[in-house]
C-alpha atoms as a PDB file:
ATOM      1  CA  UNK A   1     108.785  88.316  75.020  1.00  0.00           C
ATOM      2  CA  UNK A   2     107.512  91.771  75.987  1.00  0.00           C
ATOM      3  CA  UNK A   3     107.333  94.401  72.941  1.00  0.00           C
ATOM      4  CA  UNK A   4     108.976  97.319  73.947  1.00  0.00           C
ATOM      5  CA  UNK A   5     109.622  98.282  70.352  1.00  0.00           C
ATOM      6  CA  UNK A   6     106.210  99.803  69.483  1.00  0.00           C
ATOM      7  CA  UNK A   7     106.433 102.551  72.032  1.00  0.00           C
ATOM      8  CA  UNK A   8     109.884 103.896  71.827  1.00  0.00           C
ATOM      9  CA  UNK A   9     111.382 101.673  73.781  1.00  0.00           C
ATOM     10  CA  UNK A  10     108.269 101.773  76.547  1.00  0.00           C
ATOM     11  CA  UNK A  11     105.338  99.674  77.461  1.00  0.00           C
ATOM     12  CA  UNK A  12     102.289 100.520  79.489  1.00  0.00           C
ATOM     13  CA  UNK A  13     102.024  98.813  83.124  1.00  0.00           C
ATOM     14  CA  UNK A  14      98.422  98.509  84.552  1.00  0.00           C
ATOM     15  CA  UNK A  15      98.416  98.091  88.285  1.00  0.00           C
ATOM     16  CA  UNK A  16      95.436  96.580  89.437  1.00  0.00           C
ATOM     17  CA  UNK A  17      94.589  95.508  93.316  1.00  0.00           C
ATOM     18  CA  UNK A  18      94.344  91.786  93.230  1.00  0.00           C
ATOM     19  CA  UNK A  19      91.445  91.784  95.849  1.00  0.00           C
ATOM     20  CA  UNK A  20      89.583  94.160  94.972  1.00  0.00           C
ATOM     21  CA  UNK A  21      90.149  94.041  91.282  1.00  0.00           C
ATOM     22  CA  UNK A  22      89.978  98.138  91.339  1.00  0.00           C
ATOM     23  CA  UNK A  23      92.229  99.560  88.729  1.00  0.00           C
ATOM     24  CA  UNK A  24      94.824 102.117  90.974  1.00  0.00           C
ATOM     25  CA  UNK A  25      97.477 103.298  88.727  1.00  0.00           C
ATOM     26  CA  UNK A  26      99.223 102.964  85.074  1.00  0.00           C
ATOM     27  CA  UNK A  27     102.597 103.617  84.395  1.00  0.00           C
ATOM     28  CA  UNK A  28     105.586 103.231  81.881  1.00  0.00           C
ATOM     29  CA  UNK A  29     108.126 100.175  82.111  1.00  0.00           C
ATOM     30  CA  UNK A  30     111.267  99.849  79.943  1.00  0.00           C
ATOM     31  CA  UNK A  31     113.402  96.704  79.699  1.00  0.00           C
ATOM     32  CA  UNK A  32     115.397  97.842  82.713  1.00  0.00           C
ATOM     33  CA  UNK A  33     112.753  98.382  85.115  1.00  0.00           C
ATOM     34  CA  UNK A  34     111.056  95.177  83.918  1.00  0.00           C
ATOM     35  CA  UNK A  35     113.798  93.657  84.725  1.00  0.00           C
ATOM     36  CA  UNK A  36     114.201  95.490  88.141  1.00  0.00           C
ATOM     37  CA  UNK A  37     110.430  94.214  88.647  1.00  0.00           C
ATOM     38  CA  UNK A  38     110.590  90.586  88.183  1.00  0.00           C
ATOM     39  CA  UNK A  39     113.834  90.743  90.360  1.00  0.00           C
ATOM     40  CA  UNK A  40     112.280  92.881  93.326  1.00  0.00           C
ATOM     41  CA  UNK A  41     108.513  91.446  92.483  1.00  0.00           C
ATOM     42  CA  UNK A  42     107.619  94.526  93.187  1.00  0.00           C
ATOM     43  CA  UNK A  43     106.517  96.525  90.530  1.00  0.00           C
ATOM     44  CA  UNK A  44     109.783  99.382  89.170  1.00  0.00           C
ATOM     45  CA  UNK A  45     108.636 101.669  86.283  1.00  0.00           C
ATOM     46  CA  UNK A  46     110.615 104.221  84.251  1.00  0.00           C
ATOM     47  CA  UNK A  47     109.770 107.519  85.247  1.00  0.00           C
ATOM     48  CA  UNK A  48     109.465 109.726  81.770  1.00  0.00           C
ATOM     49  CA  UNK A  49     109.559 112.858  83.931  1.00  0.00           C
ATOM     50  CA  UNK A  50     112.548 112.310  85.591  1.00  0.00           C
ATOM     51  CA  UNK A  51     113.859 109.642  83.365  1.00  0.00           C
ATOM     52  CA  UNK A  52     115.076 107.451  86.206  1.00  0.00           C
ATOM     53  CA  UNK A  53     113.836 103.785  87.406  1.00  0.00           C
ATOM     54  CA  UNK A  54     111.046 104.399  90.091  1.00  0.00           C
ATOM     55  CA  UNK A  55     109.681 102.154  92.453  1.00  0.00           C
ATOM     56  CA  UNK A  56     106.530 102.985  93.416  1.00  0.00           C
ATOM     57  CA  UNK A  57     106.313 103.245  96.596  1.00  0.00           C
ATOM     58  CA  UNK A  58     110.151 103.845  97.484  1.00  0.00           C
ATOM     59  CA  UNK A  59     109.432 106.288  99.925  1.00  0.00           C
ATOM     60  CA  UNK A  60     105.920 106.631 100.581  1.00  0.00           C
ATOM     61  CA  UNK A  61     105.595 102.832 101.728  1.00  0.00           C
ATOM     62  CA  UNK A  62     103.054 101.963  99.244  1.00  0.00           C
ATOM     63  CA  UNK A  63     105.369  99.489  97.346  1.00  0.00           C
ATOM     64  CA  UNK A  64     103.295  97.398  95.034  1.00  0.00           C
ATOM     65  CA  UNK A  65     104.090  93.766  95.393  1.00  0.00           C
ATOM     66  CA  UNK A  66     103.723  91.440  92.635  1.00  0.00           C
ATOM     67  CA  UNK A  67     100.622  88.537  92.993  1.00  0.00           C
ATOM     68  CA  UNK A  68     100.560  87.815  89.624  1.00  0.00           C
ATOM     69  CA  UNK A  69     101.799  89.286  85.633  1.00  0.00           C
ATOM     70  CA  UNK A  70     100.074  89.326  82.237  1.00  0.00           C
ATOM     71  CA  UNK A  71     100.768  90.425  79.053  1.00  0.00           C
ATOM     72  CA  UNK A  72      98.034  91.044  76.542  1.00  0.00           C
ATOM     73  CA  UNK A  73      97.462  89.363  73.130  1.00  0.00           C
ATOM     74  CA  UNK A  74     100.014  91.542  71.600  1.00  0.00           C
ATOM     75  CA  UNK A  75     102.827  91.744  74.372  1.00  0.00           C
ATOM     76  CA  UNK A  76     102.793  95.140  74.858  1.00  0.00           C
ATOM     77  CA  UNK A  77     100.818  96.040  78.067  1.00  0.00           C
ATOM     78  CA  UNK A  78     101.517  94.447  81.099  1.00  0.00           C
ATOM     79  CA  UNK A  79      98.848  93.838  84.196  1.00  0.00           C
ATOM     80  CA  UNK A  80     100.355  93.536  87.159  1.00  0.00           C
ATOM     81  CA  UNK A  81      97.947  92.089  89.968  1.00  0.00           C
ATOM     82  CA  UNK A  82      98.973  93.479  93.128  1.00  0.00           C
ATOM     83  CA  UNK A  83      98.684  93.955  97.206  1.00  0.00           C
ATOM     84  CA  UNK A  84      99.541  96.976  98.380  1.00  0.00           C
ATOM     85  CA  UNK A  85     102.099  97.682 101.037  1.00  0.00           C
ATOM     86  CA  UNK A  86     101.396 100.471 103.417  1.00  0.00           C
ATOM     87  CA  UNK A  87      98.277 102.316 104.273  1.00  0.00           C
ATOM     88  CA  UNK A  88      96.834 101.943 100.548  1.00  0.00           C
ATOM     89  CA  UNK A  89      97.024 104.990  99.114  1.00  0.00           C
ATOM     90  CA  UNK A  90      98.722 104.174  95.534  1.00  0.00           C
ATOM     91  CA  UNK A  91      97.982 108.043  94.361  1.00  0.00           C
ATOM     92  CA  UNK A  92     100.515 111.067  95.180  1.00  0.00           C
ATOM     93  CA  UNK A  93      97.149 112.899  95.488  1.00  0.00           C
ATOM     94  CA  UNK A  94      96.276 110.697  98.570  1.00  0.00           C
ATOM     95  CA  UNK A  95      93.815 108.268  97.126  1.00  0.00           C
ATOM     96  CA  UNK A  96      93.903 104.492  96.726  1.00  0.00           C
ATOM     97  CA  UNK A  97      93.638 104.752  92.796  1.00  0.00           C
ATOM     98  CA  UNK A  98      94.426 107.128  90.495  1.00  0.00           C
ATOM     99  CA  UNK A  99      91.713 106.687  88.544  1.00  0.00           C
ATOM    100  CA  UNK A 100      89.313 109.225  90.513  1.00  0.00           C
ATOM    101  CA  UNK A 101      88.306 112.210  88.460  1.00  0.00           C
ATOM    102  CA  UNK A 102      84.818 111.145  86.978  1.00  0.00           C
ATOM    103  CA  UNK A 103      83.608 112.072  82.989  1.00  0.00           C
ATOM    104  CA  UNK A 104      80.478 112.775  82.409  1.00  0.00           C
ATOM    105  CA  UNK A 105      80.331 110.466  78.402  1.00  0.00           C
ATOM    106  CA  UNK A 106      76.608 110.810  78.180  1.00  0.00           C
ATOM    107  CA  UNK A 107      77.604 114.501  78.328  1.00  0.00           C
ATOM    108  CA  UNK A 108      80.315 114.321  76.424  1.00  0.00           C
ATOM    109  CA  UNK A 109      78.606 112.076  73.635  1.00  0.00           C
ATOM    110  CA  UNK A 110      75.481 114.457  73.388  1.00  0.00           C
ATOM    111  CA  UNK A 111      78.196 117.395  73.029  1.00  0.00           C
ATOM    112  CA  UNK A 112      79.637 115.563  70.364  1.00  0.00           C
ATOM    113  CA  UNK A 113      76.574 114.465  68.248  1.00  0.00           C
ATOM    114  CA  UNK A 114      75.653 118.516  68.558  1.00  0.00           C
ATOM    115  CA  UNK A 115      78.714 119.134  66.907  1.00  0.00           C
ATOM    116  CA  UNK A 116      78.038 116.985  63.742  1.00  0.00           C
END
């Protein structure tokens, strides 16, 4: 049973290539849109923006069908494992993950010793 209690009503949705195992995108799923997932198997989340159900995908082409779900140890993230429909570019920005702006931690980490 998926806890969508501890959020609000929300649960975080990993989407993760299941080839490539590169992480491309994270987004918000509420019991409806889970639902609307496992029904589609292809992954629905719940826009907070526009608080609507979104499939990603919908109009781009870049649906995300479902290989494979988990939930972690304490039900309330979800991984979703999938292939990529389309020409592979998961990001509205054009790339294939979202995950592409890079931070500098041993930067970061010296800034924040120099701060103690």
């Amino acid at each position: 049973m998926i806890d969508f209690e501890k959020m609000d009503g929300l649960v975080p949705g990993i989407v993760q290539d299941a080839r490539t195992g590169e992480v491309l995108m994270l987004g918000f799923l509420n019991p409806v849109s889970y639902a609307k997932t496992l029904e589609t198997g292809f992954v629905t989340f719940w826009s907070r923006t526009r608080r609507k159900l979104w499939m990603k995908g919908e109009t781009s082409g870049n649906r995300l069908r479902i290989i494979s779900a988990s939930t972690d140890c304490d039900n309330d993230t979800l991984l979703f494992r999938v292939e990529v429909e389309g020409d592979g570019l998961v990001c509205h920005e054009g790339t294939v993950s979202c995950f592409t702006r890079t931070i500098d931690v041993a930067a970061q980490t010296t800034e924040a010793a120099n701060d103690k």
